[in-house]
N, C-alpha and C. Protein backbone atom coordinates (compact mmCIF):
# COMPACT_ATOMS: atom_id res chain seq x y z
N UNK A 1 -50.16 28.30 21.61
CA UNK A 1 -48.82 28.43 21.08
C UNK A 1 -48.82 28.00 19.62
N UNK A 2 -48.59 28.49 18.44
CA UNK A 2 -48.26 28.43 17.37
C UNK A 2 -46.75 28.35 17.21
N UNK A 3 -46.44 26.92 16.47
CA UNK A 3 -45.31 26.25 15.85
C UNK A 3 -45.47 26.70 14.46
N UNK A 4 -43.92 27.29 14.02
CA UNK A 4 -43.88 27.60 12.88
C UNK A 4 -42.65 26.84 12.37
N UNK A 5 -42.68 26.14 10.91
CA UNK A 5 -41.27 25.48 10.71
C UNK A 5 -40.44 26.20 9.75
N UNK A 6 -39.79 25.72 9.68
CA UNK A 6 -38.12 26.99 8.67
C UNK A 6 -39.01 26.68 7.50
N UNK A 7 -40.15 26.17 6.45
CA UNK A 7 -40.42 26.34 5.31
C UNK A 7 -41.54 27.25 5.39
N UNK A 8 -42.18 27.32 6.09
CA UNK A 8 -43.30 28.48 6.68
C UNK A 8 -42.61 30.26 6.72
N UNK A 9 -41.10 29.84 6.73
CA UNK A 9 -40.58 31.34 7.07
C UNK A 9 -40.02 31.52 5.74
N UNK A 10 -39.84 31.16 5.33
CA UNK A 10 -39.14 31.57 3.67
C UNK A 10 -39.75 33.13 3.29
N UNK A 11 -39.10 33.05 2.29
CA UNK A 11 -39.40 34.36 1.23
C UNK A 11 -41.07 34.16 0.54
N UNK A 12 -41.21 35.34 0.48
CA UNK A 12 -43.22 34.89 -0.84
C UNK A 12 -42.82 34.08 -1.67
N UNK A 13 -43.59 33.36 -1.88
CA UNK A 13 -43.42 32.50 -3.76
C UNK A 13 -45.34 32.33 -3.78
N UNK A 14 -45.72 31.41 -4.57
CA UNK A 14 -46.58 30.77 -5.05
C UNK A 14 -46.99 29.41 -5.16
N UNK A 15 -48.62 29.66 -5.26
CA UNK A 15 -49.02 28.05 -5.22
C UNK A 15 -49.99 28.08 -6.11
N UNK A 16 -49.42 26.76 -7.07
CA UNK A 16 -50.55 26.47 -8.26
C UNK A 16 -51.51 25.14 -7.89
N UNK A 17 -52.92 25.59 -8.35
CA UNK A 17 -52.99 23.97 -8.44
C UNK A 17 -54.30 24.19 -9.77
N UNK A 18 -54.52 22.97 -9.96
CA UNK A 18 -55.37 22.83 -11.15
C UNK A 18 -56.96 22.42 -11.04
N UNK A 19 -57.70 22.81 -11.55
CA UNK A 19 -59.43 22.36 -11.80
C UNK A 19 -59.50 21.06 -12.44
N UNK A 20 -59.90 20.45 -12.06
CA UNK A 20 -60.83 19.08 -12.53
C UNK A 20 -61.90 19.17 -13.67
N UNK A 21 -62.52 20.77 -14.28
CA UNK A 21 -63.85 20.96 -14.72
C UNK A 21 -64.00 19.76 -15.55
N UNK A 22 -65.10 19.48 -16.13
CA UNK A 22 -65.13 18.97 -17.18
C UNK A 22 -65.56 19.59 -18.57
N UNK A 23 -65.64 20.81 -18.31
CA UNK A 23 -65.97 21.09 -19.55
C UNK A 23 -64.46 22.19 -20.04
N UNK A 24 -63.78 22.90 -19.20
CA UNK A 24 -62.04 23.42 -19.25
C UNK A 24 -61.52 23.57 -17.85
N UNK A 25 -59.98 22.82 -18.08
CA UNK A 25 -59.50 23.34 -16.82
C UNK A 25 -58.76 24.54 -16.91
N UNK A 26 -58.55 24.82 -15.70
CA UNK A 26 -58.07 26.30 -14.95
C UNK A 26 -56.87 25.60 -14.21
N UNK A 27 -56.02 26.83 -14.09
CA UNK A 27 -54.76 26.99 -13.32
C UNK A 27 -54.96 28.07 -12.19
N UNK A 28 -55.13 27.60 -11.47
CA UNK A 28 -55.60 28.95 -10.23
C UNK A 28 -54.59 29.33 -9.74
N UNK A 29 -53.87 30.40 -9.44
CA UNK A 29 -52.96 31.09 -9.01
C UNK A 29 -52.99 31.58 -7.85
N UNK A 30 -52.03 31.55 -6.85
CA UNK A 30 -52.20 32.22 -5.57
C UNK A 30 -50.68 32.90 -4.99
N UNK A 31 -50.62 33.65 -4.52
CA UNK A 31 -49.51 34.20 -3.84
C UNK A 31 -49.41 33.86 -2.42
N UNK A 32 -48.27 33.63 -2.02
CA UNK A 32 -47.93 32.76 -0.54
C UNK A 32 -47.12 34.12 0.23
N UNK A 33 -47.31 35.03 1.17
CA UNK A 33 -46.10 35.29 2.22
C UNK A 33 -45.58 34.62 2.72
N UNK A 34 -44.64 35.10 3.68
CA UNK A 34 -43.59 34.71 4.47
C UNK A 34 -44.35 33.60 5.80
N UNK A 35 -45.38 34.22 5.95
CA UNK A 35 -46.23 33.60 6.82
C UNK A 35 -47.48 32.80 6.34
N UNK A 36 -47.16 31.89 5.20
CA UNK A 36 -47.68 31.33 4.89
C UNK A 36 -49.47 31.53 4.31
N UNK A 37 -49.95 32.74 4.58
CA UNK A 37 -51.29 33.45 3.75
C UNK A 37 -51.16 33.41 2.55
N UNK A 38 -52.47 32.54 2.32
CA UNK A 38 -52.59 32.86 0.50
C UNK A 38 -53.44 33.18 -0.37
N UNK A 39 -53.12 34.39 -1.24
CA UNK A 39 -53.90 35.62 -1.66
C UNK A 39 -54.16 35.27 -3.11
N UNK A 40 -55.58 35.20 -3.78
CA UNK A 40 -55.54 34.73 -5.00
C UNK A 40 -54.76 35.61 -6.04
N UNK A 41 -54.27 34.90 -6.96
CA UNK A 41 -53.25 35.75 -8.06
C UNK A 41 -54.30 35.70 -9.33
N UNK A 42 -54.87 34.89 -9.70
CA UNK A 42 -55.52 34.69 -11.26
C UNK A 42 -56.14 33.24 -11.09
N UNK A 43 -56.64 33.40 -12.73
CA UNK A 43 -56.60 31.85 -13.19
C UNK A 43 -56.70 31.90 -14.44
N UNK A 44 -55.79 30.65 -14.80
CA UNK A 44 -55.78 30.95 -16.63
C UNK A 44 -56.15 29.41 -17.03
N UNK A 45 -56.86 29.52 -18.45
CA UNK A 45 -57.32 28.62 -18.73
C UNK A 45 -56.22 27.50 -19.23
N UNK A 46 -56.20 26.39 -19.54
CA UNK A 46 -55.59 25.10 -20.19
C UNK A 46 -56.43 24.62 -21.15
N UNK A 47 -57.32 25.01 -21.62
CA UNK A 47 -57.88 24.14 -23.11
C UNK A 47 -58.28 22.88 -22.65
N UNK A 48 -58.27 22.62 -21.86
CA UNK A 48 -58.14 21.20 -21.56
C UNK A 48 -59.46 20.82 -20.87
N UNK A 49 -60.05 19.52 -21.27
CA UNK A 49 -60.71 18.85 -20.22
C UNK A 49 -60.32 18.19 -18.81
N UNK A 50 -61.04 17.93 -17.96
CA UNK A 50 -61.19 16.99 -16.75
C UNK A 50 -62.00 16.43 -17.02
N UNK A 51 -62.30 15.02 -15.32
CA UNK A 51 -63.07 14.22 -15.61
C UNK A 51 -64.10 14.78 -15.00
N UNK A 52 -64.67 15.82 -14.50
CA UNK A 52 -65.66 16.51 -13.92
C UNK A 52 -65.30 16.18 -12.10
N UNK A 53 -66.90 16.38 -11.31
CA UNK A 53 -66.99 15.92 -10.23
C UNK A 53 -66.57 14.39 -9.37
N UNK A 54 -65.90 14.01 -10.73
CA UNK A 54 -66.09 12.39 -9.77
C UNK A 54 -64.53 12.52 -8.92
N UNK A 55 -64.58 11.45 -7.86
CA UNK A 55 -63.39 11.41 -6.77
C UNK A 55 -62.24 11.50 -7.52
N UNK A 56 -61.53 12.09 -6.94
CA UNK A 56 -59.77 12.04 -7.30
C UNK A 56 -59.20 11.13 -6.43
N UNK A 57 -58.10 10.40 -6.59
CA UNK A 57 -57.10 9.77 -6.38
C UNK A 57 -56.08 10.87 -5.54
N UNK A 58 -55.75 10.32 -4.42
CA UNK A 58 -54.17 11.49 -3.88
C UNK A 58 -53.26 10.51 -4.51
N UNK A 59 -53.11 9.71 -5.43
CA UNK A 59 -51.99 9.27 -5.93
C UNK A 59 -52.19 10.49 -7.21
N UNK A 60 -53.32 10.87 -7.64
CA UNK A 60 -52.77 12.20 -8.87
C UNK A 60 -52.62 13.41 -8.01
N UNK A 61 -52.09 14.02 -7.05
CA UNK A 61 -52.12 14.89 -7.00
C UNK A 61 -50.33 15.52 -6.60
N UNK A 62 -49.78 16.14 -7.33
CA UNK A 62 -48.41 16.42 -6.67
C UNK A 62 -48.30 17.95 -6.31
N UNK A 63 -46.85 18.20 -5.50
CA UNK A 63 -46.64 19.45 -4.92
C UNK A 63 -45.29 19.19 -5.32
N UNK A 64 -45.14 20.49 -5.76
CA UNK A 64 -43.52 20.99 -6.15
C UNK A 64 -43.45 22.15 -5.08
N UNK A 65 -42.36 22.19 -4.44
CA UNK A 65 -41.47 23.15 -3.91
C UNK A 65 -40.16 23.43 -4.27
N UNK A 66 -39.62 24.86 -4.71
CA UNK A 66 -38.18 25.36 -5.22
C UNK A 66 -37.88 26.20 -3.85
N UNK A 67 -36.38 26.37 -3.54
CA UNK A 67 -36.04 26.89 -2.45
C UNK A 67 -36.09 28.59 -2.86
């Protein structure tokens, strides 16, 4: 039996999240359905460094959701 909750059923939107590289990070892009599958969209660069491979913290990591 598969449980599905009322945010699983929504409309498509998207999910970003970001690279760590250390030499540039990336913005990886993905597209979300209704049923929650997610299909890569892109990735665009940020100019930016990371700290490479070393551990992350889940205190840096956030999630935004818009209705």
């Amino acid at each position: 039996m598969q449980l599905m909750n009322n945010f699983s059923r929504q409309r498509p939107s998207m999910v970003y999240i970001m690279t760590n590289n250390d030499v540039m990070n990336q913005i990886i892009a993905y597209s979300r359905d209704g049923k929650g599958m997610l299909t890569y969209a892109g990735a665009y660069p940020t100019y930016g460094r990371g700290t490479g491979p070393k551990e992350v913290s889940t205190r840096q990591l956030t999630m935004v959701s818009t209705p």
